[in-house]
C-alpha atoms as a PDB file:
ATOM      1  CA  UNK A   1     114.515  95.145 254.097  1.00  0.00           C
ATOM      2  CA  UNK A   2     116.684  92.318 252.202  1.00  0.00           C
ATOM      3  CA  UNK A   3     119.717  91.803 253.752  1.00  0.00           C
ATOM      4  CA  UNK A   4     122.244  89.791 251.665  1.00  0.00           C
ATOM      5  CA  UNK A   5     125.489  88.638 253.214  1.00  0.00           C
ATOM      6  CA  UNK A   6     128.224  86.002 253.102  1.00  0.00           C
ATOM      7  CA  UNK A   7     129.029  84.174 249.516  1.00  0.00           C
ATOM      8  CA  UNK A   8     125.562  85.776 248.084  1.00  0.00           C
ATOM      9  CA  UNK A   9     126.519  89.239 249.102  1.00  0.00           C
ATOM     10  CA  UNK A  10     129.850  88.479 247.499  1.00  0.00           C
ATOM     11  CA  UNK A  11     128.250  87.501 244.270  1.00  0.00           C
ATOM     12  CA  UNK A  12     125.974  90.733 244.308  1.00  0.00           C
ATOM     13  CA  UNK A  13     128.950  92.844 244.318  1.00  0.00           C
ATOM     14  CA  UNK A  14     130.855  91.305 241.852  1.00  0.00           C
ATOM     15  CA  UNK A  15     127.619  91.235 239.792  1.00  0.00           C
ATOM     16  CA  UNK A  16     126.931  94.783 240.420  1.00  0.00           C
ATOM     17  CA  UNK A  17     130.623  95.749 239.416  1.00  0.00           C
ATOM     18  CA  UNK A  18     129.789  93.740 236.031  1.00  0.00           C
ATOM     19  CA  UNK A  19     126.516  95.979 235.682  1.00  0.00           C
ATOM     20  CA  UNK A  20     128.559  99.070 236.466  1.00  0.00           C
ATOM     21  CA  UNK A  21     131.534  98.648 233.832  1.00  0.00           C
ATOM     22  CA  UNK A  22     128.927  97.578 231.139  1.00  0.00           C
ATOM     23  CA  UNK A  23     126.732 100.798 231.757  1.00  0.00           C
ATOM     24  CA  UNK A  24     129.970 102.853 231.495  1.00  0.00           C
ATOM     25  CA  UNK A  25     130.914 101.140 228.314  1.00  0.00           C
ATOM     26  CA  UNK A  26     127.680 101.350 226.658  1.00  0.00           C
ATOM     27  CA  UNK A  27     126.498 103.741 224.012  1.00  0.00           C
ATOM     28  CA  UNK A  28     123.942 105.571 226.305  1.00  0.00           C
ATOM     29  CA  UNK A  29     124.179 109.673 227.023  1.00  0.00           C
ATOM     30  CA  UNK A  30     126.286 110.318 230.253  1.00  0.00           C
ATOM     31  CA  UNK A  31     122.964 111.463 232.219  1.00  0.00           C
ATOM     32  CA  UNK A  32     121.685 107.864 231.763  1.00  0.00           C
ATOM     33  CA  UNK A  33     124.901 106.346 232.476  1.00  0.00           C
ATOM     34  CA  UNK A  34     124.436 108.391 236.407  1.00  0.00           C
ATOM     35  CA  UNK A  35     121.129 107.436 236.549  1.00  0.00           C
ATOM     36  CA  UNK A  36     121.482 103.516 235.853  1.00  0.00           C
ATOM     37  CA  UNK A  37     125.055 103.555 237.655  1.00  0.00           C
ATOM     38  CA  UNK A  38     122.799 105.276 240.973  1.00  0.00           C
ATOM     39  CA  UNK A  39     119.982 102.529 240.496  1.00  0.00           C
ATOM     40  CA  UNK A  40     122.776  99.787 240.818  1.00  0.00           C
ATOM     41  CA  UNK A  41     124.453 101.248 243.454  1.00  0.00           C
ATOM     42  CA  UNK A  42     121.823 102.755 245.621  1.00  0.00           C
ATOM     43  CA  UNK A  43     119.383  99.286 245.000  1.00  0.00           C
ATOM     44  CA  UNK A  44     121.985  96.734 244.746  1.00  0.00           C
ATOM     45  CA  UNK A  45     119.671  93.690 243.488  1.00  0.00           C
ATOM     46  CA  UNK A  46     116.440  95.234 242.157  1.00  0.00           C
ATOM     47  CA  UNK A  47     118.832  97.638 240.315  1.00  0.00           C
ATOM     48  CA  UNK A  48     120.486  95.092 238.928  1.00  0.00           C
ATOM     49  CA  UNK A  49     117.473  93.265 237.482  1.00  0.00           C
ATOM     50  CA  UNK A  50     115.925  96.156 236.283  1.00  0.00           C
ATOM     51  CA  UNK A  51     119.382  97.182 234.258  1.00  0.00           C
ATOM     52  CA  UNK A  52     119.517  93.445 233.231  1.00  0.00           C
ATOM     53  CA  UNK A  53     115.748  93.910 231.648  1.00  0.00           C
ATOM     54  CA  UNK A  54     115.690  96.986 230.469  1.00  0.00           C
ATOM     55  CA  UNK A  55     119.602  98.849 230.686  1.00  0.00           C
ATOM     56  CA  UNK A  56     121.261 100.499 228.037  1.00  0.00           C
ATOM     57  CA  UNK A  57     123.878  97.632 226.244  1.00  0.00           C
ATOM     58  CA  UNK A  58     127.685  97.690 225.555  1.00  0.00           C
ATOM     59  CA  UNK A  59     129.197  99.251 222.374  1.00  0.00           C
ATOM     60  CA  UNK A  60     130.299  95.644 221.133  1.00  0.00           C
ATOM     61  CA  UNK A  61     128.638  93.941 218.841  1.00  0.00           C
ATOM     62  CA  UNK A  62     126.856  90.253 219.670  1.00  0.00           C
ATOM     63  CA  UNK A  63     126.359  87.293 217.083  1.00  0.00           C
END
């Protein structure tokens, strides 16, 4: 099993918190909200990357 600690753990967290707020904040039904928040949480880096990819975006507008 991967085992991150020290500054790179520290970075994973904050980057996980970043993944978190954005999937709350996006447009996405609350059951897929649950589902991507568990994925982060319960797989810290894969579920990142995967929500990255593939995870429902924020309600603001890019240009």
């Amino acid at each position: 099993m991967l085992e991150v600690s020290g500054l790179g753990g520290l970075i994973l967290l904050a980057l996980d918190i970043w993944a978190i707020v954005s999937i709350i904040g996006s447009g996405a039904s609350t059951g897929r909200k649950v589902l991507w928040c568990l994925l982060v949480l319960i797989l810290p880096l894969i579920g990142f990357i995967i929500w990255l990819i593939a995870g429902p975006r924020s309600g603001r507008a890019t240009v």
